[in-house]
C-alpha atoms as a PDB file:
ATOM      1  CA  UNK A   1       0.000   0.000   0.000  1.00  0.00           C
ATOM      2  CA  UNK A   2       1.629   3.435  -0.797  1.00  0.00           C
ATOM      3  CA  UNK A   3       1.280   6.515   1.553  1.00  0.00           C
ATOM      4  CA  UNK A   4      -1.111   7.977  -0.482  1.00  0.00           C
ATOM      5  CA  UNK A   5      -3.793   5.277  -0.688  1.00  0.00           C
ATOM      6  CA  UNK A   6      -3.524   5.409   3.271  1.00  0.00           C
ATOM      7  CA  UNK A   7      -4.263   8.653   3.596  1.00  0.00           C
ATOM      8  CA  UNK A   8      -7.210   8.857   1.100  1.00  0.00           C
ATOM      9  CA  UNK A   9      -9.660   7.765   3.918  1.00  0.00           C
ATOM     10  CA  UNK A  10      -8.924  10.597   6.103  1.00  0.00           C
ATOM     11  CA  UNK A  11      -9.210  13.781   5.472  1.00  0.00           C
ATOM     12  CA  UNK A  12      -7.264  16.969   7.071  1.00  0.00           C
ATOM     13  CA  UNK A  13      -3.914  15.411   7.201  1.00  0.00           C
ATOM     14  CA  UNK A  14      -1.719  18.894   6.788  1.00  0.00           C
ATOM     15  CA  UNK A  15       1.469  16.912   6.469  1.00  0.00           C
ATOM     16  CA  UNK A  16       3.939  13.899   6.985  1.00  0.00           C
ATOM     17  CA  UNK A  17       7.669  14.058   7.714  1.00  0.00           C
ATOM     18  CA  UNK A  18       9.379  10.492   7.850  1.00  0.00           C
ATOM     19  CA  UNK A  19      12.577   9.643   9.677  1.00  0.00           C
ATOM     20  CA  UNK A  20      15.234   7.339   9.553  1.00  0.00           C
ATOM     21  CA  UNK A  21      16.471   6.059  13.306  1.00  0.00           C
ATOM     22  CA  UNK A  22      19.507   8.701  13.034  1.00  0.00           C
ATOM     23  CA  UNK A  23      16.673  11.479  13.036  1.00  0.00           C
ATOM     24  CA  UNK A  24      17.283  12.358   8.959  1.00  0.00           C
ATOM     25  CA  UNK A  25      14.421  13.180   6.858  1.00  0.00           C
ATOM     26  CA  UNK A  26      13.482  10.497   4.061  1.00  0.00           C
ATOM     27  CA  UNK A  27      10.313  11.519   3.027  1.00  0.00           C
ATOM     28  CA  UNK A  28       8.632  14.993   3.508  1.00  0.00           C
ATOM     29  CA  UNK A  29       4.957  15.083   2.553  1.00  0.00           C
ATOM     30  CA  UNK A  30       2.578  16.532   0.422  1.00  0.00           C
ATOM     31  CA  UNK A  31       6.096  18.375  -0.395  1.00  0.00           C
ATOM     32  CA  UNK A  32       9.374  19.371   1.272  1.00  0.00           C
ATOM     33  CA  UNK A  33       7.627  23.251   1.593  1.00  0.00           C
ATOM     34  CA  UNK A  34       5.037  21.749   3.058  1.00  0.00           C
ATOM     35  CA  UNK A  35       6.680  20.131   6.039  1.00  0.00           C
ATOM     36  CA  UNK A  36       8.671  22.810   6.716  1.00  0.00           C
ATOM     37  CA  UNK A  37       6.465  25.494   6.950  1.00  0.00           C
ATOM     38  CA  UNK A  38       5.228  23.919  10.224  1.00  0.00           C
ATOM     39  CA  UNK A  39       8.411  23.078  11.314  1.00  0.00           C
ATOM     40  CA  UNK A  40       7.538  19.581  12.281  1.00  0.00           C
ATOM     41  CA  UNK A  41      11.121  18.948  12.748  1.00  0.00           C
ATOM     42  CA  UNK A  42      11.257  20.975  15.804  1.00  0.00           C
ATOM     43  CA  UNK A  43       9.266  17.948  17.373  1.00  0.00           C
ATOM     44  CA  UNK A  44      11.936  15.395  17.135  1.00  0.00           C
ATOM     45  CA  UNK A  45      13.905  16.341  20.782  1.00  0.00           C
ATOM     46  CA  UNK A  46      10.678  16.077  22.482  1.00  0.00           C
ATOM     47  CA  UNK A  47       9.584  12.982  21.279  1.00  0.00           C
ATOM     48  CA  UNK A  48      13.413  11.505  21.518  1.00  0.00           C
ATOM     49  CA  UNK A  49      12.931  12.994  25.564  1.00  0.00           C
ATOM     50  CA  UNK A  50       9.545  11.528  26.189  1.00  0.00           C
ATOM     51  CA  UNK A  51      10.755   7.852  24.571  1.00  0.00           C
ATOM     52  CA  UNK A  52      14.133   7.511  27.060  1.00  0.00           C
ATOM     53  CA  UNK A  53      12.428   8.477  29.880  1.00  0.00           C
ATOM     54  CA  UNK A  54       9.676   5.883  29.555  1.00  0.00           C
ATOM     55  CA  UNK A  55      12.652   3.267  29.190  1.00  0.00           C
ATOM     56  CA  UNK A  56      13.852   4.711  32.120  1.00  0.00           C
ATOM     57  CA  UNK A  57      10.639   4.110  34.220  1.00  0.00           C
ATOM     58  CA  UNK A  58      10.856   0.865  32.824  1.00  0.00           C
ATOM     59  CA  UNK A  59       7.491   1.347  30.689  1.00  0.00           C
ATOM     60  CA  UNK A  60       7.465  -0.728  27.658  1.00  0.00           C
ATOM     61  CA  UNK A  61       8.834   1.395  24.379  1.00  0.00           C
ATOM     62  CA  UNK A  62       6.225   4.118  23.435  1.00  0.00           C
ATOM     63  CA  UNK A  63       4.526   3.293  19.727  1.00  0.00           C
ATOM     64  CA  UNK A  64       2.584   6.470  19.751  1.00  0.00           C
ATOM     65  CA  UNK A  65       2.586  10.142  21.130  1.00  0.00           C
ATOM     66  CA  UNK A  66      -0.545  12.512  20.684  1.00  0.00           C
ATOM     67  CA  UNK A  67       0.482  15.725  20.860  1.00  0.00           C
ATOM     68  CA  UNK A  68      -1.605  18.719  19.998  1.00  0.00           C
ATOM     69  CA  UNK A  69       0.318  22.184  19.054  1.00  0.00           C
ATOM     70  CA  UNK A  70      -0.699  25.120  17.169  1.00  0.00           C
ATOM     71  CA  UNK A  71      -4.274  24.123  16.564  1.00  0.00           C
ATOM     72  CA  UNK A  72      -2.839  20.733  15.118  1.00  0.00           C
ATOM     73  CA  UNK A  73      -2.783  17.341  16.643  1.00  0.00           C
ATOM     74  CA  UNK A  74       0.741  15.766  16.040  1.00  0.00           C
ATOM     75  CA  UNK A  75       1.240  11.862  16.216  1.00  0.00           C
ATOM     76  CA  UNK A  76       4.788  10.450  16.118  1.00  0.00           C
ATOM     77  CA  UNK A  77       4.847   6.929  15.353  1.00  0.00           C
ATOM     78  CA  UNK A  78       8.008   4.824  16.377  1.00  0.00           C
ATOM     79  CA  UNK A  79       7.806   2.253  13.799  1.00  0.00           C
ATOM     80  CA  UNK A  80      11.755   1.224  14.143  1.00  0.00           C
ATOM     81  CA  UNK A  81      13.709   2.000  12.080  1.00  0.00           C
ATOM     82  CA  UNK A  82      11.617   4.685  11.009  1.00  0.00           C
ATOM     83  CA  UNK A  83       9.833   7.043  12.946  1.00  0.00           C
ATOM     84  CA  UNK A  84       6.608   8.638  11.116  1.00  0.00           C
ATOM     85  CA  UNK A  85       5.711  12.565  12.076  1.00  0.00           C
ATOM     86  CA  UNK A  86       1.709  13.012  10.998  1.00  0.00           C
ATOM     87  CA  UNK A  87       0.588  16.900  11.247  1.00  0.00           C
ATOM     88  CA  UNK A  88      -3.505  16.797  10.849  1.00  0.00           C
ATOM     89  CA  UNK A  89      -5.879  19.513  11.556  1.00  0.00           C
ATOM     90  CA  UNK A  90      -7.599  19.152  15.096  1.00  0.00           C
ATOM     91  CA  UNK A  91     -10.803  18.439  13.842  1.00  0.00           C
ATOM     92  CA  UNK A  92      -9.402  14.603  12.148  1.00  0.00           C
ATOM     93  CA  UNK A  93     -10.427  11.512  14.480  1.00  0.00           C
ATOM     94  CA  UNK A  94      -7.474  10.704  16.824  1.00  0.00           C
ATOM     95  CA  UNK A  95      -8.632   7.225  16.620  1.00  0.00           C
ATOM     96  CA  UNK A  96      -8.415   7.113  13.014  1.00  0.00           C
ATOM     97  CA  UNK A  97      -4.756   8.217  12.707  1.00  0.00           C
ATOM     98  CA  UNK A  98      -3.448   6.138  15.398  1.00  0.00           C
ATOM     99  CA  UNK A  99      -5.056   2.939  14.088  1.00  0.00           C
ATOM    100  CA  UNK A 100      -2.513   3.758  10.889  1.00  0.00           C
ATOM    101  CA  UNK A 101       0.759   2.450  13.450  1.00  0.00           C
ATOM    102  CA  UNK A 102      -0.241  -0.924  11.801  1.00  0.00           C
ATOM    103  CA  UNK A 103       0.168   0.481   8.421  1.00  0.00           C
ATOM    104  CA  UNK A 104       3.474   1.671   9.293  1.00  0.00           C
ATOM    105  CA  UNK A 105       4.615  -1.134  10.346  1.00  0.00           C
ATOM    106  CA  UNK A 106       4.366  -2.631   7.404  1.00  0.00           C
ATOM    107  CA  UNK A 107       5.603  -0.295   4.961  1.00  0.00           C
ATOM    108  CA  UNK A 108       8.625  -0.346   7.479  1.00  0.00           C
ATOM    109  CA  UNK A 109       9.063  -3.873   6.895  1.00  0.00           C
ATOM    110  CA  UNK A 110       8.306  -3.486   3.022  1.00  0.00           C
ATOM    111  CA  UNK A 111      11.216  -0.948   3.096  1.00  0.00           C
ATOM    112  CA  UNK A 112      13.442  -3.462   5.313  1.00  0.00           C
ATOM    113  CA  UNK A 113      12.960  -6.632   2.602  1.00  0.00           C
ATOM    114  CA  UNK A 114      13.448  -4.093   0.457  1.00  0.00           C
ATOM    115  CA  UNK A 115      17.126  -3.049   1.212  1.00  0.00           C
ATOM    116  CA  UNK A 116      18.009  -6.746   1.994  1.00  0.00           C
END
């Protein structure tokens, strides 16, 4: 399934920044502008913070963090080795874009048989 056909079904996603597990940008959607107009990139610390410190507390590893900022809701998915940045506008079902973490796991592992 491509990134596009799993976004189709829900409507208001602003934009999606995807990372490689050294924090680099692979993929910046609808387009590189895009992403970087709402400076999703700023993000990354935070999430990085909140992750170690739940390993810390000896939590299990976070999958998801709902964050809402600027009249946006922000989801970072830690789909290793990738970690997927979704901006959507505040009015798009939470539910609906966290029950895409499946998705992402797959295309992860598409992308991982993919290298091998």
């Amino acid at each position: 399934m491509t990134l596009p056909q799993l976004f189709a079904h829900i409507d208001g996603i602003e934009a999606v920044l995807i990372l490689d597990k050294d924090g680099t940008p692979v993929l910046k959607l609808p387009t590189s502008e895009a992403v970087d107009q709402l400076d999703l990139q700023t993000i990354i610390p935070s999430a990085q913070t909140l992750q170690d410190q739940s390993q810390r507390m000896n939590l299990k590893k976070l999958k998801t963090v709902v964050t809402y900022w600027s009249a946006r809701q922000i989801i970072t998915y830690n789909v290793p080795p990738l970690v997927f940045i979704i901006a959507a506008d505040t009015n798009v079902n939470t539910g609906a874009l966290l029950n895409l973490y499946n998705d992402f796991q797959a295309i992860a592992s598409e992308d991982l048989a993919n290298k091998v």
